[in-house]
Protein backbone atom coordinates (compact mmCIF):
# COMPACT_ATOMS: atom_id res chain seq x y z
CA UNK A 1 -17.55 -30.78 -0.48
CA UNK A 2 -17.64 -31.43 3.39
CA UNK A 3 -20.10 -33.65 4.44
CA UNK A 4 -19.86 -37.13 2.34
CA UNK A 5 -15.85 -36.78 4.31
CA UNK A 6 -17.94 -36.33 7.38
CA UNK A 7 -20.89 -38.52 6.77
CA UNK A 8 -18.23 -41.27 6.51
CA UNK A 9 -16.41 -40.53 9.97
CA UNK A 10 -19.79 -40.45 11.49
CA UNK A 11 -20.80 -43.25 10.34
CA UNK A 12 -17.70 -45.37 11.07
CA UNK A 13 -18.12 -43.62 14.64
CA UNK A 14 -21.67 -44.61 15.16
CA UNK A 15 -22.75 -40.91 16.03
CA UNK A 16 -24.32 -37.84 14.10
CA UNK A 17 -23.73 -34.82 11.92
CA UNK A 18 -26.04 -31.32 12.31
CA UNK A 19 -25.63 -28.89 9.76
CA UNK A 20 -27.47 -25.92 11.41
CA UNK A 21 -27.54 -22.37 9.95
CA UNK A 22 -27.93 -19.83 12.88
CA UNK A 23 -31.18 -18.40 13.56
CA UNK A 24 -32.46 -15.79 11.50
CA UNK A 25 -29.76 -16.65 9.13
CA UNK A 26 -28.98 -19.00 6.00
CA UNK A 27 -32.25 -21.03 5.08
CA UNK A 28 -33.14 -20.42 9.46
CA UNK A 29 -36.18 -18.74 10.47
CA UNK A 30 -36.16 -14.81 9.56
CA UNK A 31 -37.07 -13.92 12.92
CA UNK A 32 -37.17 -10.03 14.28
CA UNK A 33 -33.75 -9.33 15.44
CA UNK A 34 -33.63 -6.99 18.72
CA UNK A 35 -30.92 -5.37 20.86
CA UNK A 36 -32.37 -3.03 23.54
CA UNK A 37 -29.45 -2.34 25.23
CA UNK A 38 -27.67 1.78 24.95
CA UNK A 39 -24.94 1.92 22.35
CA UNK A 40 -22.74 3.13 24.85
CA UNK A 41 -23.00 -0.26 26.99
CA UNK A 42 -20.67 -2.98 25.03
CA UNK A 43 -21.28 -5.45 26.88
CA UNK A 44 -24.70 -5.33 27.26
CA UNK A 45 -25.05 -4.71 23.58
CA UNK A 46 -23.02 -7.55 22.86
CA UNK A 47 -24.21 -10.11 25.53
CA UNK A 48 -28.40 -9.27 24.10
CA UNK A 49 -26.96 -9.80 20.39
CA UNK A 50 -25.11 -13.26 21.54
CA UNK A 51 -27.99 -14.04 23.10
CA UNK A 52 -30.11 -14.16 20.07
CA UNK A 53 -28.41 -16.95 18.83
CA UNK A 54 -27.16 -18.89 21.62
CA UNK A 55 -30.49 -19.11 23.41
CA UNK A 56 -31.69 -20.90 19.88
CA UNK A 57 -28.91 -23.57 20.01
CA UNK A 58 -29.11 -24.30 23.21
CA UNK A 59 -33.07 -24.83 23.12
CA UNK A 60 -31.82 -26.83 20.05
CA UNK A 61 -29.70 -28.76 22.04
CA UNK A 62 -32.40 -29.67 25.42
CA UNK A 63 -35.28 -30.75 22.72
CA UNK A 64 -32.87 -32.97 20.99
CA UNK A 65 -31.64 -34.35 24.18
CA UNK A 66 -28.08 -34.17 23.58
CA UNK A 67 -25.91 -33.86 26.86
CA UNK A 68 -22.83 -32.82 25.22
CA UNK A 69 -21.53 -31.21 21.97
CA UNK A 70 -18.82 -30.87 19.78
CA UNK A 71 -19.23 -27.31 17.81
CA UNK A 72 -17.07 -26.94 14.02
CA UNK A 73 -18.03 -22.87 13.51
CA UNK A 74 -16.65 -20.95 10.87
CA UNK A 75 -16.23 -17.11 10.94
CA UNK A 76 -19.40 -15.56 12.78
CA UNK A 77 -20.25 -19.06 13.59
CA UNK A 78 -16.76 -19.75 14.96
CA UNK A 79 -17.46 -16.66 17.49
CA UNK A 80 -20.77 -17.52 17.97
CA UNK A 81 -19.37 -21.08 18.65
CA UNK A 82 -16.76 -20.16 21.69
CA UNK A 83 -19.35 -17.71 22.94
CA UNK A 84 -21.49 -20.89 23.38
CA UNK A 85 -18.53 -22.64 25.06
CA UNK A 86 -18.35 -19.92 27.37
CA UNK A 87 -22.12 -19.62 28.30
CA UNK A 88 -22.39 -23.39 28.55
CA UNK A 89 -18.86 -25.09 29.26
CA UNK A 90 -20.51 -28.55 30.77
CA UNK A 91 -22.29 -28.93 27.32
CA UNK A 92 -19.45 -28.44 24.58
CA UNK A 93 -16.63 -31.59 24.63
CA UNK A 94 -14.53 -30.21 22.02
CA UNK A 95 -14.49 -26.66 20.09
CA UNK A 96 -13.18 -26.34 16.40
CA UNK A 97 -12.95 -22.79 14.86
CA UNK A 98 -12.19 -22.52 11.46
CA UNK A 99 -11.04 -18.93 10.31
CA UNK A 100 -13.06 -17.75 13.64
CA UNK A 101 -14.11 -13.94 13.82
CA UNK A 102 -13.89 -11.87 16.68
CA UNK A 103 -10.75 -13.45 17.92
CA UNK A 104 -7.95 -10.61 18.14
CA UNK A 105 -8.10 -7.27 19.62
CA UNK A 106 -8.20 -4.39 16.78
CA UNK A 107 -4.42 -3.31 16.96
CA UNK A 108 -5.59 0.03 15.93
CA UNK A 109 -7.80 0.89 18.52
CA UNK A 110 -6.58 3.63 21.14
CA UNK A 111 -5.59 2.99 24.48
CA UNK A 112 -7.47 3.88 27.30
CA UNK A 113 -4.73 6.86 27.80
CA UNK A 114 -4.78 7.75 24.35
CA UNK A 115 -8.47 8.03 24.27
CA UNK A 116 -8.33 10.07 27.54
CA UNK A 117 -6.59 13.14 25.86
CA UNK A 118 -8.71 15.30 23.40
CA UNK A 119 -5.31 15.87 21.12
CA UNK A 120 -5.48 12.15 20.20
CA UNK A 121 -9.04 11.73 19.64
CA UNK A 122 -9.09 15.32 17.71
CA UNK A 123 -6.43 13.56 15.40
CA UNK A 124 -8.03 10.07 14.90
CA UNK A 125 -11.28 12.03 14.07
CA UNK A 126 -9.29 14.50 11.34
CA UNK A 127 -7.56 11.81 9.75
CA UNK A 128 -11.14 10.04 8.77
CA UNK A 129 -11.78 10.87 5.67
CA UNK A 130 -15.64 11.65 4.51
CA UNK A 131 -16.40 8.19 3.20
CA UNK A 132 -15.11 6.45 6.19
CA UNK A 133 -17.40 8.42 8.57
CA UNK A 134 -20.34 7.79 6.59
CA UNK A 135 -19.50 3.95 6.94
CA UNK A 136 -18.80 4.31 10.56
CA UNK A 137 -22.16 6.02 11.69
CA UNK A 138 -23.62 3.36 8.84
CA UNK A 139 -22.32 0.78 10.81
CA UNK A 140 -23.32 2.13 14.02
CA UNK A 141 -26.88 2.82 13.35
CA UNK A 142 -27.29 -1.25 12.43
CA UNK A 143 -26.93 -1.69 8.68
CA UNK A 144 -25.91 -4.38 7.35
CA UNK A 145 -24.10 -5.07 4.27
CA UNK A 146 -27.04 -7.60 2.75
CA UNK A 147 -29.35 -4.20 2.86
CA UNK A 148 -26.76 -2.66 0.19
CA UNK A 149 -27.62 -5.91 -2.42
CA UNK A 150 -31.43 -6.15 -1.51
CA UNK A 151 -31.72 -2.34 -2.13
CA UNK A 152 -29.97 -3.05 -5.58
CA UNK A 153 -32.89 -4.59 -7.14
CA UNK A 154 -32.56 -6.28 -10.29
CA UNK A 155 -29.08 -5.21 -10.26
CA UNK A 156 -28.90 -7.39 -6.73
CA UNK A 157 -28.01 -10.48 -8.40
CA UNK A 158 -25.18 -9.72 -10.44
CA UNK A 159 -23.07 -7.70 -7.52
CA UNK A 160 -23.55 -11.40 -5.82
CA UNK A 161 -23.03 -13.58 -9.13
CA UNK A 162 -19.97 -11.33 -9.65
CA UNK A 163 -18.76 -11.78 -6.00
CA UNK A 164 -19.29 -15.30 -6.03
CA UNK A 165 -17.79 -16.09 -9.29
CA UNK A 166 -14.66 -13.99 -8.13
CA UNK A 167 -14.58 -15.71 -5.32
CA UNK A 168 -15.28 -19.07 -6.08
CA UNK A 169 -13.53 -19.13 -9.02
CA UNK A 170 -11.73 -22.40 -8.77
CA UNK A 171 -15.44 -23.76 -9.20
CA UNK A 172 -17.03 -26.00 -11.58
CA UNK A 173 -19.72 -23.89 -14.02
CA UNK A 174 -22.20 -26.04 -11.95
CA UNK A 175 -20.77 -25.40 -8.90
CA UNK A 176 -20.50 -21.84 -9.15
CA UNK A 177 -24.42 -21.56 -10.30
CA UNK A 178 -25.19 -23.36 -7.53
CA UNK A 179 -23.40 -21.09 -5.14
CA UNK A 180 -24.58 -17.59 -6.49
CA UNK A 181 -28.34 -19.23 -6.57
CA UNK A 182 -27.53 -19.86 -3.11
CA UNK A 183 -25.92 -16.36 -2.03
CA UNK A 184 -28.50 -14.69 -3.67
CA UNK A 185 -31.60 -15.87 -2.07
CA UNK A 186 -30.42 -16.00 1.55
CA UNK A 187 -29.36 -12.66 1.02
CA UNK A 188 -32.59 -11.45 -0.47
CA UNK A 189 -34.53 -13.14 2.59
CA UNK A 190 -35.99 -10.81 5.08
CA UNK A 191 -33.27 -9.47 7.42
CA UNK A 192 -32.57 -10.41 10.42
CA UNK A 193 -29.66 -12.07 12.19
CA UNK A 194 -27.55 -10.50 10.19
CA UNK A 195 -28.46 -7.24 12.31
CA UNK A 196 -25.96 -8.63 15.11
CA UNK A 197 -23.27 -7.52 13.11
CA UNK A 198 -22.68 -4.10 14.27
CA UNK A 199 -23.52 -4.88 17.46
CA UNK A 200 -20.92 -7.75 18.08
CA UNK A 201 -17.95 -6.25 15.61
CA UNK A 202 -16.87 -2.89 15.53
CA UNK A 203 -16.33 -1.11 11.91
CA UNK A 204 -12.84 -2.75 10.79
CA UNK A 205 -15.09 -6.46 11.69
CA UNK A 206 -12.77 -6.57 15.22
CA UNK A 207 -14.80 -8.08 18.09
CA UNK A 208 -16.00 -5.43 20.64
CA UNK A 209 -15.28 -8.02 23.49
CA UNK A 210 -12.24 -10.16 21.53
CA UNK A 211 -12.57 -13.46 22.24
CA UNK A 212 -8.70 -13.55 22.89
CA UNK A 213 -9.86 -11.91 26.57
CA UNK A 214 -12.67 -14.34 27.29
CA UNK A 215 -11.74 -17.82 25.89
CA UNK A 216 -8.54 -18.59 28.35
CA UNK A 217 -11.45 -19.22 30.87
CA UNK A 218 -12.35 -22.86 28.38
CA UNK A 219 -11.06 -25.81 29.83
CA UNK A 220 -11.88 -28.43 26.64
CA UNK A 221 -9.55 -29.19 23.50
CA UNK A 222 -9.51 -26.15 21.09
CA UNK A 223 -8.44 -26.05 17.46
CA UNK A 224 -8.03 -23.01 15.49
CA UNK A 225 -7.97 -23.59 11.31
CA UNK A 226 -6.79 -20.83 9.25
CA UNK A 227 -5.77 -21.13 5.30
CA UNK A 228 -2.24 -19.80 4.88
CA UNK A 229 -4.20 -16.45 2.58
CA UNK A 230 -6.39 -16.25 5.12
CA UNK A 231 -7.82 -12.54 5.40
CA UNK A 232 -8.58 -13.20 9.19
CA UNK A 233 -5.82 -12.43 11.72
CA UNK A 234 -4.32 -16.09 12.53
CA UNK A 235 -2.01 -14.13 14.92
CA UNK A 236 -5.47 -14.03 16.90
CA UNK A 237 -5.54 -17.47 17.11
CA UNK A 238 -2.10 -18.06 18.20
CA UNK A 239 -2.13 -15.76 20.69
CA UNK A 240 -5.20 -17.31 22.23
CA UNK A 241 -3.60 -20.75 22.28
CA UNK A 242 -0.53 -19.41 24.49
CA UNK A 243 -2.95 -17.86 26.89
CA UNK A 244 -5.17 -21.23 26.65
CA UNK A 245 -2.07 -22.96 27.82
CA UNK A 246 -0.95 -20.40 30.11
CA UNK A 247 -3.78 -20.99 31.96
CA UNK A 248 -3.65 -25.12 31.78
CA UNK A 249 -5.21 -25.73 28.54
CA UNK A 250 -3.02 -28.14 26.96
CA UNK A 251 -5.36 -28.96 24.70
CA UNK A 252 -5.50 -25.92 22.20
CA UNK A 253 -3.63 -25.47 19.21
CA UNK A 254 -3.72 -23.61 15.75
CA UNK A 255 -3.56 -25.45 12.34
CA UNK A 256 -2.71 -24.05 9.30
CA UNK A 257 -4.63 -25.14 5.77
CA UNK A 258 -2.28 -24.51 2.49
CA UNK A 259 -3.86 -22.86 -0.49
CA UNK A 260 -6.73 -21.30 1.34
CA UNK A 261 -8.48 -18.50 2.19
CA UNK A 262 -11.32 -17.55 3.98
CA UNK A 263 -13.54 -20.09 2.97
CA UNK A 264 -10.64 -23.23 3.91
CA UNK A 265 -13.42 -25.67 3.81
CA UNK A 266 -14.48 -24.74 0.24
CA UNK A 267 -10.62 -23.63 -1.07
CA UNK A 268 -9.08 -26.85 -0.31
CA UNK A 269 -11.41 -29.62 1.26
CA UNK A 270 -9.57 -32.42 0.85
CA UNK A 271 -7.13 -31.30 3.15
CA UNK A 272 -9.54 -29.47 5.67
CA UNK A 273 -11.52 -32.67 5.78
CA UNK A 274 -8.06 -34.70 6.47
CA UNK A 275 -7.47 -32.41 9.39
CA UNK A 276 -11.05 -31.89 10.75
CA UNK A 277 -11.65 -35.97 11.33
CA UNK A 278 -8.04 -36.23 12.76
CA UNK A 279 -9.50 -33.80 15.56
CA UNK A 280 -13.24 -35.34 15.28
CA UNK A 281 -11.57 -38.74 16.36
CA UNK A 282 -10.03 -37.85 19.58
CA UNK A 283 -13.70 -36.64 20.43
CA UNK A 284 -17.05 -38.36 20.92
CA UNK A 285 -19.51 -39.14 18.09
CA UNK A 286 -21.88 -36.77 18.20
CA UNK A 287 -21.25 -33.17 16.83
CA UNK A 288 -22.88 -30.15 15.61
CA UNK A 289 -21.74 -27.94 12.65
């Protein structure tokens, strides 16, 4: 639904389009996923799991030979996307996030004061109920949700063909079997990217380092895309588009996508598409998705 709209720009700009899924996700090599760092040490933690996937695209990016990117990310790839922009800022020309995670701090995280006195961490752990602990320390020890549907068995692909239809369920009966074929099998794949989860977001899916602290440093254009039912916080966004041009960055600014969600690019294309070119033009040719 995206990429005869893009195949067109780039071929009216000369330059190239590279649909890549991250490693050890999508149809990517399932490659052992490792994080050696204490659970205690964030940013260790997160910087190893980051690691993992920006080492790949920037290998990616020397073999191919390409001096300079523009990245279109969305959710985890979004992140994954400005953490690239960060590690490498003389190799990224322009940065589009579309429904990014990991962008806004979780607003119901404790303050460093609160989480100094034992009365307020006594109450935050009473209030938990049983279930929610049981999800936490799941969540902490590494699972990830795709475990829950490849433990499921034969009963794996009709949690996904009911998700998907759900979800997707502006679809055409083609579309839709082609999209729970497609959920279904990268799911069932052997795990293994999909371990940075817990290691990057906390339980709640809130960044551990929120990359509304870290991306004020970026001095390229930056566009945010949300859909207006959007289940991520496009708050997040704004707020790192003040501090963008707080510090200089005139170049940043959110856009909003009407009747969407989530998945913008897939909820309304026609008018994602529209809005992605308009910001693919004022950049060079060559781009990676």
């Amino acid at each position: 639904m995206n990429y005869s709209a893009l195949g067109d720009w780039a071929a009216r700009k000369g330059g190239s389009i590279y649909a890549l899924d991250w490693l050890g996700m999508g149809l990517s090599a399932r490659v052992p996923f490792k994080v050696h760092a204490k659970r205690e040490d964030t940013e260790k933690r997160v910087t190893q799991a980051e690691d993992f996937f920006l080492n790949a695209l920037e290998e990616w990016r020397e073999k191919n030979g390409f001096d300079k990117i523009t990245l279109v990310g969305h959710s985890l790839g979004g992140y994954l996307s400005a953490a690239y922009a960060l590690r490498h800022p003389n190799r990224v020309s322009r940065l589009i996030l579309l429904s990014p995670a990991g962008i806004p701090r979780n607003p119901k995280k404790p303050t460093a004061a609160e989480e100094a006195t034992l009365e307020a961490a006594a109450e935050a752990e009473q209030k938990q109920s049983l279930l929610r602990k049981l999800g936490t320390h799941a969540w902490e020890a590494g699972w990830s949700p795709f475990q829950i549907v490849r433990s499921a068995t034969f009963f794996g692909p009709l949690l996904v063909g009911r998700y998907s239809t759900w979800r997707f369920r502006h679809f055409t009966d083609e579309d839709s079997r082609d999209m729970n074929n497609y959920i279904w099998h990268i799911t069932r794949a052997k795990g293994s990217g999909e371990y940075c989860i817990s290691h990057i977001l906390e339980p709640g899916a809130h960044a551990r380092l929120p990359m509304v602290d870290r991306m004020d440093k970026l001095k390229i254009p930056v566009t945010f895309f949300y859909g207006d039912q959007d289940w991520m916080d496009e708050q997040g966004g704004r707020e790192t588009v003040r501090r963008l041009r707080q510090a200089g960055n005139t170049q940043a600014k959110s856009v909003q996508i009407q009747y969407a969600g989530h998945h913008l690019y897939l909820d309304n294309p026609d008018e994602t598409n529209k809005l992605l070119i308009r910001e693919l033009d004022k950049t060079v040719p060559s781009m990676s998705l």
